[in-house]
Protein backbone atom coordinates (compact mmCIF):
# COMPACT_ATOMS: atom_id res chain seq x y z
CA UNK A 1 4.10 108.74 138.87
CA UNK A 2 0.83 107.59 137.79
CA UNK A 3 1.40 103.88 139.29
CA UNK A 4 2.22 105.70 142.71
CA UNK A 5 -0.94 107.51 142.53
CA UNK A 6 -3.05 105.02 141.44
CA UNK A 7 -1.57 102.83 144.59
CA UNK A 8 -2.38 105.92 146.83
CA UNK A 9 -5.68 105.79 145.74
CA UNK A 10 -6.33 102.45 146.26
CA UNK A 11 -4.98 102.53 150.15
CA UNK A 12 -7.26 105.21 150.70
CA UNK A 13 -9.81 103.68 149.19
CA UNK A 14 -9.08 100.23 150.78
CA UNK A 15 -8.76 102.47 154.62
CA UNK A 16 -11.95 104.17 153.72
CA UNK A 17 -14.19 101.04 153.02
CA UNK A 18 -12.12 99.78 156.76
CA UNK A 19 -13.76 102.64 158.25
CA UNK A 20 -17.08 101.68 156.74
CA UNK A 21 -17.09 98.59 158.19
CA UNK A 22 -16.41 100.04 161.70
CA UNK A 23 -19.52 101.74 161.27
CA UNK A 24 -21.22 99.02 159.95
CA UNK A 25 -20.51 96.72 162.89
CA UNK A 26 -21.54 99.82 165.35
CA UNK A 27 -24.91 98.69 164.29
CA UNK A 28 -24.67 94.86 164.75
CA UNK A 29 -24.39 93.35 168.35
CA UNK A 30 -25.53 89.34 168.07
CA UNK A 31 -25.50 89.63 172.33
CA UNK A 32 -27.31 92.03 173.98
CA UNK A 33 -25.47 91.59 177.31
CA UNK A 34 -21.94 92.41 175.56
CA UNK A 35 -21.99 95.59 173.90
CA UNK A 36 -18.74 94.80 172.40
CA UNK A 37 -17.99 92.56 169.78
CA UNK A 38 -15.12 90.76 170.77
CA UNK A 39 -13.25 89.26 168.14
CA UNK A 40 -10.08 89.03 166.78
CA UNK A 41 -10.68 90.56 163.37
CA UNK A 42 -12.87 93.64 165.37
CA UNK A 43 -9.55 94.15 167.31
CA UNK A 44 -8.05 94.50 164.27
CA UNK A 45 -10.35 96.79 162.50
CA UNK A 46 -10.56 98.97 165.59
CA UNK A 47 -6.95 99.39 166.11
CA UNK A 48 -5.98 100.40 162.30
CA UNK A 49 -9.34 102.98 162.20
CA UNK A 50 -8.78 104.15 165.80
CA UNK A 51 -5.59 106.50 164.75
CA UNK A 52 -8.26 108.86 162.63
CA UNK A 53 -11.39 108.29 164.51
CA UNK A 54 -9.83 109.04 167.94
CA UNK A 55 -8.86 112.71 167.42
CA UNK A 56 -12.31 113.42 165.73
CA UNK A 57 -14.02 112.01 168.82
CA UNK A 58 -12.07 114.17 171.33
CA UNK A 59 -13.35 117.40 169.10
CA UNK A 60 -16.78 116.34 167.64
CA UNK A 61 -19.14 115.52 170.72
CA UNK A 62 -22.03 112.86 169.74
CA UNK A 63 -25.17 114.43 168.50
CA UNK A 64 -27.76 113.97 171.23
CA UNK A 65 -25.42 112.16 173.22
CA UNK A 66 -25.51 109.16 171.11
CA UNK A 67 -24.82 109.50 167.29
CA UNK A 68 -21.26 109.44 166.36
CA UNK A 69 -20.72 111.44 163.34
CA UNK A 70 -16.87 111.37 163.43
CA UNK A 71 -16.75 108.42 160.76
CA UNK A 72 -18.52 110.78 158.42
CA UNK A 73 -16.35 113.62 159.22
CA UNK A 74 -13.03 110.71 158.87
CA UNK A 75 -14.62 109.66 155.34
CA UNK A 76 -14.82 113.54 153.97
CA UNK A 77 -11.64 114.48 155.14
CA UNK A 78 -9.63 111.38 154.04
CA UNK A 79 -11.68 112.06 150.39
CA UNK A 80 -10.01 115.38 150.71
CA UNK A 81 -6.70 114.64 150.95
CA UNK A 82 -6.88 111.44 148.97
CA UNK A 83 -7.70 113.95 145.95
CA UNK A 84 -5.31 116.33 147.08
CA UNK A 85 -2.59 114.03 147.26
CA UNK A 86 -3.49 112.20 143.62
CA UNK A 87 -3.56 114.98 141.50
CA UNK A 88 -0.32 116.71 143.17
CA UNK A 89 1.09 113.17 142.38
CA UNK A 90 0.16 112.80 138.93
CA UNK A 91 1.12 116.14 138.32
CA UNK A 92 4.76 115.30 139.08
């Protein structure tokens, strides 16, 4: 059972440094006049990170209408149950 959990780990890992990169590219627009960044591989990210994120944004408003702290909330809460589920799993 240690192989599974060590696979678990790195998939959680692997989504949480996904959702890092969302975040990242929050802060990097190359065009002003697009607030978007519309590419293929943004797509991408933003429909495998939007599953968590979603949900958090319909409870957590923005903190003076414009900081989105749901990718921090995403990050602590996947931690959590990434532990939770490894140790149940290598205690099998």
């Amino acid at each position: 059972m240690a192989t599974v959990a060590t696979i678990v780990s790195f998939l959680f890992q692997v989504y949480e440094f996904l959702l890092l990169i969302r975040v990242l590219l929050t802060w990097i627009n190359s065009d002003p006049y697009r607030p978007v960044i519309d590419h293929p591989a943004v797509r991408f990210l933003e429909r495998i990170t939007d599953p968590v994120l979603a949900p958090l944004r319909r409870l957590i408003p923005p903190i003076g209408g414009v900081v989105d702290i749901s990718p921090v909330v995403a990050l602590i809460i996947l931690e959590i149950v990434r532990r939770i589920l490894v140790s149940v799993l290598v205690g099998l």
